[in-house]
Each structure stands twice: as C-alpha cells, then as structure tokens.
C-alpha atoms as a PDB file:
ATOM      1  CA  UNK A   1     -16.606  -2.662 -11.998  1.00  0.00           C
ATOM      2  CA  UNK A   2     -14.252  -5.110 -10.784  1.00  0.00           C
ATOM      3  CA  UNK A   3     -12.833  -5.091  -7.261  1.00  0.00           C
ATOM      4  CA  UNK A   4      -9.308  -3.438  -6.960  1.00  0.00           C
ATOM      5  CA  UNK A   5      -8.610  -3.921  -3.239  1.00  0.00           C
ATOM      6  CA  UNK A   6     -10.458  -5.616  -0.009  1.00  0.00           C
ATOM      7  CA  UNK A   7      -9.877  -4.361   3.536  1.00  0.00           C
ATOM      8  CA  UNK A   8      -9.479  -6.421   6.900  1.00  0.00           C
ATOM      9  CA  UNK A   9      -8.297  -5.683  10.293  1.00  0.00           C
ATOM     10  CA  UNK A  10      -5.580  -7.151  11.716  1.00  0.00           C
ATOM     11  CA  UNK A  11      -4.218  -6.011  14.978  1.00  0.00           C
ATOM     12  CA  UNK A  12      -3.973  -2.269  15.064  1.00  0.00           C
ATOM     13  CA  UNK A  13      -3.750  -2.183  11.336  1.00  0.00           C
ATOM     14  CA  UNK A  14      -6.174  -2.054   8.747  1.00  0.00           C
ATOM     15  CA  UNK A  15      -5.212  -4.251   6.269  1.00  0.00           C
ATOM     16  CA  UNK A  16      -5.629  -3.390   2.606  1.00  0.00           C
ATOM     17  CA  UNK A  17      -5.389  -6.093   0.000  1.00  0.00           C
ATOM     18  CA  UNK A  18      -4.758  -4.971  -3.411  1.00  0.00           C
ATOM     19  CA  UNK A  19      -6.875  -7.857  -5.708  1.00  0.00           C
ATOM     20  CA  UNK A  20      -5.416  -6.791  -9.315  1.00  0.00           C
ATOM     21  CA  UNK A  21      -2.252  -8.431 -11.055  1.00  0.00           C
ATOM     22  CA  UNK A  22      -1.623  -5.132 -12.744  1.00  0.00           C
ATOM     23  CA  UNK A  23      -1.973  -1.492 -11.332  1.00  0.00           C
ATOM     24  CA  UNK A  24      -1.689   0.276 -14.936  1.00  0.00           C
ATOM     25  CA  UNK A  25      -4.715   1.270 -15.694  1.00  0.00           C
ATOM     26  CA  UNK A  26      -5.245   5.003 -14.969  1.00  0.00           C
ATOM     27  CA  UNK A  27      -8.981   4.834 -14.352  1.00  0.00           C
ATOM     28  CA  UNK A  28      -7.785   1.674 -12.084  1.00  0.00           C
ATOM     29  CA  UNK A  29      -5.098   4.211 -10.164  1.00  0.00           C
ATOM     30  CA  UNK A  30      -7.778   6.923 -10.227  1.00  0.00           C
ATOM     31  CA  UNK A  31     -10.190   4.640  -8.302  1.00  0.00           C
ATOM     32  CA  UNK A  32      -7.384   2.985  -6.369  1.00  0.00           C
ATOM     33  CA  UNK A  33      -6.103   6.758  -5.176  1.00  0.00           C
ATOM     34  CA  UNK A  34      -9.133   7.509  -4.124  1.00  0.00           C
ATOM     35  CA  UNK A  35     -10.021   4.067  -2.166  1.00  0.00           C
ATOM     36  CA  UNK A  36      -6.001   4.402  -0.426  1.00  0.00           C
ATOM     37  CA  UNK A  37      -7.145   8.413   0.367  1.00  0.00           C
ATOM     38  CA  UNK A  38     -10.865   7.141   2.275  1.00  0.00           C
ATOM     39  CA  UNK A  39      -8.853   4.542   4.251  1.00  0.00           C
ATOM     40  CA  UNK A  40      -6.231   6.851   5.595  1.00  0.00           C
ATOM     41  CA  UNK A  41      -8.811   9.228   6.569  1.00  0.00           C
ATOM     42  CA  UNK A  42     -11.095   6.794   8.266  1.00  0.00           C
ATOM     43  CA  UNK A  43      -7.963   4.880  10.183  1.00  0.00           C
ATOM     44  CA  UNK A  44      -7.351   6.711  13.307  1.00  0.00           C
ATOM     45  CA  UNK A  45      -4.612   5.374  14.249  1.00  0.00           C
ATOM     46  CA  UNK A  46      -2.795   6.148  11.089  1.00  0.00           C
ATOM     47  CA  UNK A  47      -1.666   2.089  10.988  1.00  0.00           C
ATOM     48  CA  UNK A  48      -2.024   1.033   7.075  1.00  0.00           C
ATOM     49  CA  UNK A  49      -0.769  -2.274   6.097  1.00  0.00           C
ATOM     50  CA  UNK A  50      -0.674  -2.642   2.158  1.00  0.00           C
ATOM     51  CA  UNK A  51      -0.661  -6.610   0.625  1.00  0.00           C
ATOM     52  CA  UNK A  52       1.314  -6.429  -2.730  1.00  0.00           C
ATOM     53  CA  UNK A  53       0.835 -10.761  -2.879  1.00  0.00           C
ATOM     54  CA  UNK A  54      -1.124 -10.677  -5.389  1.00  0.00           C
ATOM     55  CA  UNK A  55       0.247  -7.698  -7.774  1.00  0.00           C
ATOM     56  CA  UNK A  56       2.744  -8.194 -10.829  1.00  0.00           C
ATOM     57  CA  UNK A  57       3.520  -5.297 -11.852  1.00  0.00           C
ATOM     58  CA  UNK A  58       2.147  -1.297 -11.100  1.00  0.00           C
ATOM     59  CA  UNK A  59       2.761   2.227 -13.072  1.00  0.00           C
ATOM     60  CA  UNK A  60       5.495   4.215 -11.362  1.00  0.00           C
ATOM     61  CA  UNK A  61       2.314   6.555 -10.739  1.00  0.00           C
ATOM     62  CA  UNK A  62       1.252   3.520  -7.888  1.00  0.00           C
ATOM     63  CA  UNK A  63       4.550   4.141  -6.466  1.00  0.00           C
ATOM     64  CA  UNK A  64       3.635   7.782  -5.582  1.00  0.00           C
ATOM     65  CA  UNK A  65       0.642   6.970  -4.240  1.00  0.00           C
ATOM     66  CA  UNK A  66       2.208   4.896  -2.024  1.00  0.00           C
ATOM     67  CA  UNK A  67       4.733   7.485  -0.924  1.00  0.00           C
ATOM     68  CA  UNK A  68       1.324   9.983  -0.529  1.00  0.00           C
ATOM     69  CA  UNK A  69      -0.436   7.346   1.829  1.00  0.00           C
ATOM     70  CA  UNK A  70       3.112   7.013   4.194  1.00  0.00           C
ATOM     71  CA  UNK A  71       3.497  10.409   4.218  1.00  0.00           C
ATOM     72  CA  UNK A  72      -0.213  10.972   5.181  1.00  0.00           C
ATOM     73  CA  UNK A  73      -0.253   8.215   7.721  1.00  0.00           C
ATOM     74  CA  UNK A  74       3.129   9.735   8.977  1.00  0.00           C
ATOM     75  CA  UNK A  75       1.429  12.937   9.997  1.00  0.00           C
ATOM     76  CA  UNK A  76      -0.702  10.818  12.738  1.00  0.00           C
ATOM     77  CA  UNK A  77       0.703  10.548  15.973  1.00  0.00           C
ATOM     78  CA  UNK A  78       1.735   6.321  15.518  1.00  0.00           C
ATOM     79  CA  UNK A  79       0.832   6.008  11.951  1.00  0.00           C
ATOM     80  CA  UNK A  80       2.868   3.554   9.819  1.00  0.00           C
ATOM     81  CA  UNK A  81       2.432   2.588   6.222  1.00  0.00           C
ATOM     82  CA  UNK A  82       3.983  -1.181   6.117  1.00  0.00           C
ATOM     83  CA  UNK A  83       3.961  -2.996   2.696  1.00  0.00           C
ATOM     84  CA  UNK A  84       4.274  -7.217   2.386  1.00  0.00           C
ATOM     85  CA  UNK A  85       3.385  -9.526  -0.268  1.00  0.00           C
ATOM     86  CA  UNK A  86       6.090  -7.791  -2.010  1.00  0.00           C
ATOM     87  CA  UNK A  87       7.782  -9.280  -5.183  1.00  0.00           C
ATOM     88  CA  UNK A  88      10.725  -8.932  -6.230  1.00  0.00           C
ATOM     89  CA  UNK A  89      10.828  -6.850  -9.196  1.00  0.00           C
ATOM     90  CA  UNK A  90       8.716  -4.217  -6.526  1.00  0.00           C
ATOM     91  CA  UNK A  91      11.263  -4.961  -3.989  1.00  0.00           C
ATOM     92  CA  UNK A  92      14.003  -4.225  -6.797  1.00  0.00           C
ATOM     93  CA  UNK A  93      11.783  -1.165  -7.767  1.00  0.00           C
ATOM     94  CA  UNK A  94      11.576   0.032  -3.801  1.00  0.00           C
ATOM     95  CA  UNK A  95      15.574  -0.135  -3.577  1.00  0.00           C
ATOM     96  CA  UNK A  96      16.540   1.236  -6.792  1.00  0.00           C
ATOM     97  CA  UNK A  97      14.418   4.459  -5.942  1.00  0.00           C
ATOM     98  CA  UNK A  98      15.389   4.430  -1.963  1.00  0.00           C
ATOM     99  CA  UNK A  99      12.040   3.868  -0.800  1.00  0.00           C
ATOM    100  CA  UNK A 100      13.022   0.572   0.969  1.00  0.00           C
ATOM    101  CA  UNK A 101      14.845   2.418   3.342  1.00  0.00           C
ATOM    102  CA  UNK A 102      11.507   5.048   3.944  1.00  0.00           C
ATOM    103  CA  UNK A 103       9.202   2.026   3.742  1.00  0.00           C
ATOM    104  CA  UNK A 104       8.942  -0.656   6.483  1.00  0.00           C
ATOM    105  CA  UNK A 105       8.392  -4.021   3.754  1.00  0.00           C
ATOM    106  CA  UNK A 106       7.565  -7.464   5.830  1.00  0.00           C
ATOM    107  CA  UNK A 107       6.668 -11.157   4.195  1.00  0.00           C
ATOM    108  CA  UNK A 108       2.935 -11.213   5.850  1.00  0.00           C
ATOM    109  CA  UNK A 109       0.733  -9.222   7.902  1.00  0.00           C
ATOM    110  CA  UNK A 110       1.571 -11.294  10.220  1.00  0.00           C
ATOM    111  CA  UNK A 111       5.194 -10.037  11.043  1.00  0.00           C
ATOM    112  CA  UNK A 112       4.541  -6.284  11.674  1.00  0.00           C
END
C-alpha cells in the first residue's frame, strides 16, 4: 500500500502533505477520506493545512472532500482549512466552482 499523504506540524497547524500525482483512484479517495476524517478529529484546534505541491490532477469527488474537511474544521471554535501547493488547473478548478472565495489558498505553509 503506497503512502497517499504524510503529516507534520507547523505552527498551530497540522500540516498534511498529499504524496500522490493523481487523486483518481476511488480506493485511493476511500483511504484518503478516511485519513482527512482521523486528522480533523484528532486536531483540536481545528487548524488543517492541506499541501496540493505535489498533486496533478484529483476526481471532482477530492474536491468534496475538501469542502467536508473545511466545513468540519469550521465547526471548531478557530478551525481553518488552508490549501497551498496549489496548481493552476486546481486553482482554475477552485474559481470556476467558487470555492476560492470559501477556501483560504497560500504558496507555502509558510505564509498562513
């Protein structure tokens, strides 16, 4: 089973690093779901930073997910979801369905 993600700390976040080119695969999404589902839960602060550097392209079904893990971390009192790493067919993806204006989207983990 090959690695889809790694996690890190940085700052207040927890830092999740998605390791896969492609995010198609539904047993991949499955696993990935349930991965994004564990960290939220175990991230008390509600502070989720997700790395896109690395991915080329994702199933619109990754997009929900993602909308599922901001509106989870929303619930916590100081919870963000920030995305970076983003390309720009995501970042073209993010605007053409309005999530870049739900969505906080920086170049590193370093500029939240």
């Amino acid at each position: 089973m090959d690695t889809l993600l790694s996690v890190s700390t940085h700052g207040e976040f927890k830092v999740v690093t998605l390791q896969t080119p492609a995010l198609m695969n539904s047993a991949d999404l499955d696993r990935l779901g349930e991965e994004l589902d564990r960290i939220a839960a175990g991230q008390a602060n509600g502070r989720v930073l997700l790395d896109f550097t690395r991915v080329e392209t994702l199933a619109s079904r990754a997009i929900g997910m993602i909308v599922t893990l901001h509106k989870k971390l929303s619930a916590v009192s100081g919870g963000q979801l920030v995305l970076c790493g983003v390309s720009p067919q995501l970042t073209q993806l993010l605007k053409i369905t309005r999530l870049d204006r739900l969505l906080k989207v920086v170049k590193t983990p370093n500029d939240v």
